[in-house]
C-alpha atoms as a PDB file:
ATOM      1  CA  UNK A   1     207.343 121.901 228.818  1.00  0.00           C
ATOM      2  CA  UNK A   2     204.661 124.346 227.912  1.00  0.00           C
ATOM      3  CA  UNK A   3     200.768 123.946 229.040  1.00  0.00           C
ATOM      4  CA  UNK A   4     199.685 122.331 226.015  1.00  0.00           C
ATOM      5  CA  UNK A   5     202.579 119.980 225.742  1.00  0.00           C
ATOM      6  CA  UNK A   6     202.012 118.531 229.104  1.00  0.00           C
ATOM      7  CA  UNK A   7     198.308 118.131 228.649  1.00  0.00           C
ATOM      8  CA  UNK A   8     199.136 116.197 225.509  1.00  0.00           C
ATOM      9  CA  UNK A   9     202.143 113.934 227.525  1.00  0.00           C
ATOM     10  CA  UNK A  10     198.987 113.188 230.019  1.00  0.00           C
ATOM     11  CA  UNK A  11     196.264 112.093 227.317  1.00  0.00           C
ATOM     12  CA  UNK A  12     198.854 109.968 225.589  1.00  0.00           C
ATOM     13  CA  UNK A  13     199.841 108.149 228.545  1.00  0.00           C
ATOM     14  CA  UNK A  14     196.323 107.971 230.819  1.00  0.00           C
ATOM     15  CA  UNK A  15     194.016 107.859 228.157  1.00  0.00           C
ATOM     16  CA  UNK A  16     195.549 106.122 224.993  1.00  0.00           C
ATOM     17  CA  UNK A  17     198.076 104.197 226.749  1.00  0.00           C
ATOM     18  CA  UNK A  18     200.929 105.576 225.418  1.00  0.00           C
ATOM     19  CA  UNK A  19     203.151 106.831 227.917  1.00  0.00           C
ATOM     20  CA  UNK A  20     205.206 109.666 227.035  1.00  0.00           C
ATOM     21  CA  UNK A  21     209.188 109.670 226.792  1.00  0.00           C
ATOM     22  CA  UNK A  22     210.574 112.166 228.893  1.00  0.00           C
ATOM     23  CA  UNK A  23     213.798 114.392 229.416  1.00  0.00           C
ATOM     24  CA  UNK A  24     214.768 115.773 232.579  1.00  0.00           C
ATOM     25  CA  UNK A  25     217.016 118.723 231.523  1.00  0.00           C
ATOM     26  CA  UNK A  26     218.379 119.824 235.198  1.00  0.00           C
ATOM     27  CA  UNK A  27     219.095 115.670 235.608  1.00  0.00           C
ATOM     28  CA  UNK A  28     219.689 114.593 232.404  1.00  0.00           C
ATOM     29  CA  UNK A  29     217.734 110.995 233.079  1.00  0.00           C
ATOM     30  CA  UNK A  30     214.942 110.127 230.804  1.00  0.00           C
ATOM     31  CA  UNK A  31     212.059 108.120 232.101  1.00  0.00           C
ATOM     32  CA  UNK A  32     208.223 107.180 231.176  1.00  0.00           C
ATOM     33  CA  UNK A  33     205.191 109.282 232.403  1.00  0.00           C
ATOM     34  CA  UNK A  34     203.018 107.364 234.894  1.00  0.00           C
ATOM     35  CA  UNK A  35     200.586 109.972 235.860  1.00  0.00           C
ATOM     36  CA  UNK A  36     199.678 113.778 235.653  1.00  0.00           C
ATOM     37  CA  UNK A  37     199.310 115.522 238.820  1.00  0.00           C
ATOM     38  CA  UNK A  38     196.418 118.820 238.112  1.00  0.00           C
ATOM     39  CA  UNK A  39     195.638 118.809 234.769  1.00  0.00           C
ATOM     40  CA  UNK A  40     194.521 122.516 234.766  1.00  0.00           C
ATOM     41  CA  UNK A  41     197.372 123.840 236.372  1.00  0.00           C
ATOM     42  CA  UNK A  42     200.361 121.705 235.781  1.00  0.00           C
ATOM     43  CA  UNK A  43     201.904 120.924 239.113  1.00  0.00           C
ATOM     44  CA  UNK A  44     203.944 117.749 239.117  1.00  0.00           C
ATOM     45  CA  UNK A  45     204.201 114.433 237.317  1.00  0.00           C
ATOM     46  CA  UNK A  46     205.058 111.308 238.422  1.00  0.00           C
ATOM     47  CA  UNK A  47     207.926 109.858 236.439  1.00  0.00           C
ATOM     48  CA  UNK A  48     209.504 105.984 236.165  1.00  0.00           C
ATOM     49  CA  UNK A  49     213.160 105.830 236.078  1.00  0.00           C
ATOM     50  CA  UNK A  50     214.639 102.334 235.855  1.00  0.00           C
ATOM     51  CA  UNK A  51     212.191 100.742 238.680  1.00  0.00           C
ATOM     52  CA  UNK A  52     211.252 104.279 240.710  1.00  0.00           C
ATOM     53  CA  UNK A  53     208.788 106.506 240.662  1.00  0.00           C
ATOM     54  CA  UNK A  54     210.155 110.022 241.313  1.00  0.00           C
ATOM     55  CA  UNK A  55     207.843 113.216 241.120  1.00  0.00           C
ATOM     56  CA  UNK A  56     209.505 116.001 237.936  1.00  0.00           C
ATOM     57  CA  UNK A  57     207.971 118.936 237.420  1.00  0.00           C
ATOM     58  CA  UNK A  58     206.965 120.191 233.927  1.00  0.00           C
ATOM     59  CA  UNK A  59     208.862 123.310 233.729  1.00  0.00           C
ATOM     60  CA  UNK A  60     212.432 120.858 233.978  1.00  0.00           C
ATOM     61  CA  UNK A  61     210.816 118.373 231.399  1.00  0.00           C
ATOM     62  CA  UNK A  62     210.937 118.239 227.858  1.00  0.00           C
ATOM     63  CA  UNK A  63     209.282 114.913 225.540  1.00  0.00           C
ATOM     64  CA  UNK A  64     211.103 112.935 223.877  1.00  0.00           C
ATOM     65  CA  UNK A  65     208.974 110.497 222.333  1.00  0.00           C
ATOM     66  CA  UNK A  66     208.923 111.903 218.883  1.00  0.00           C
ATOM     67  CA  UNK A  67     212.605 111.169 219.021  1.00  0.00           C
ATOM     68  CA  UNK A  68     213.573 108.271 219.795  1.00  0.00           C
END
């Protein structure tokens, strides 16, 4: 996930509540963005998978919510 794709996964979900769809490539599980961790320099992002909140980091994420 580039820069400008994770700042746009964060606005969606924290400021127009519409959390983004995401991919974990190295995992294959998708989950739902639940927060942004450093918006000006992308560090982490907390993720909900099934009913747990697990911490991805951008570079392993891709969004999905275009496709499904």
């Amino acid at each position: 996930m580039t820069h400008s794709e994770y700042i746009s996964a964060c606005q969606r979900t924290e400021l127009k509540d519409m959390p983004a769809r995401l991919l974990n490539q190295s995992t294959g599980e998708v989950g739902t963005l639940q927060q942004c961790v450093w918006h000006e320099a992308p560090e982490a992002m907390l993720v909900k998978v099934d009913d747990e909140i697990t911490t991805w980091w951008p570079e392993n994420v891709r969004d999905i919510s275009e496709e499904i």
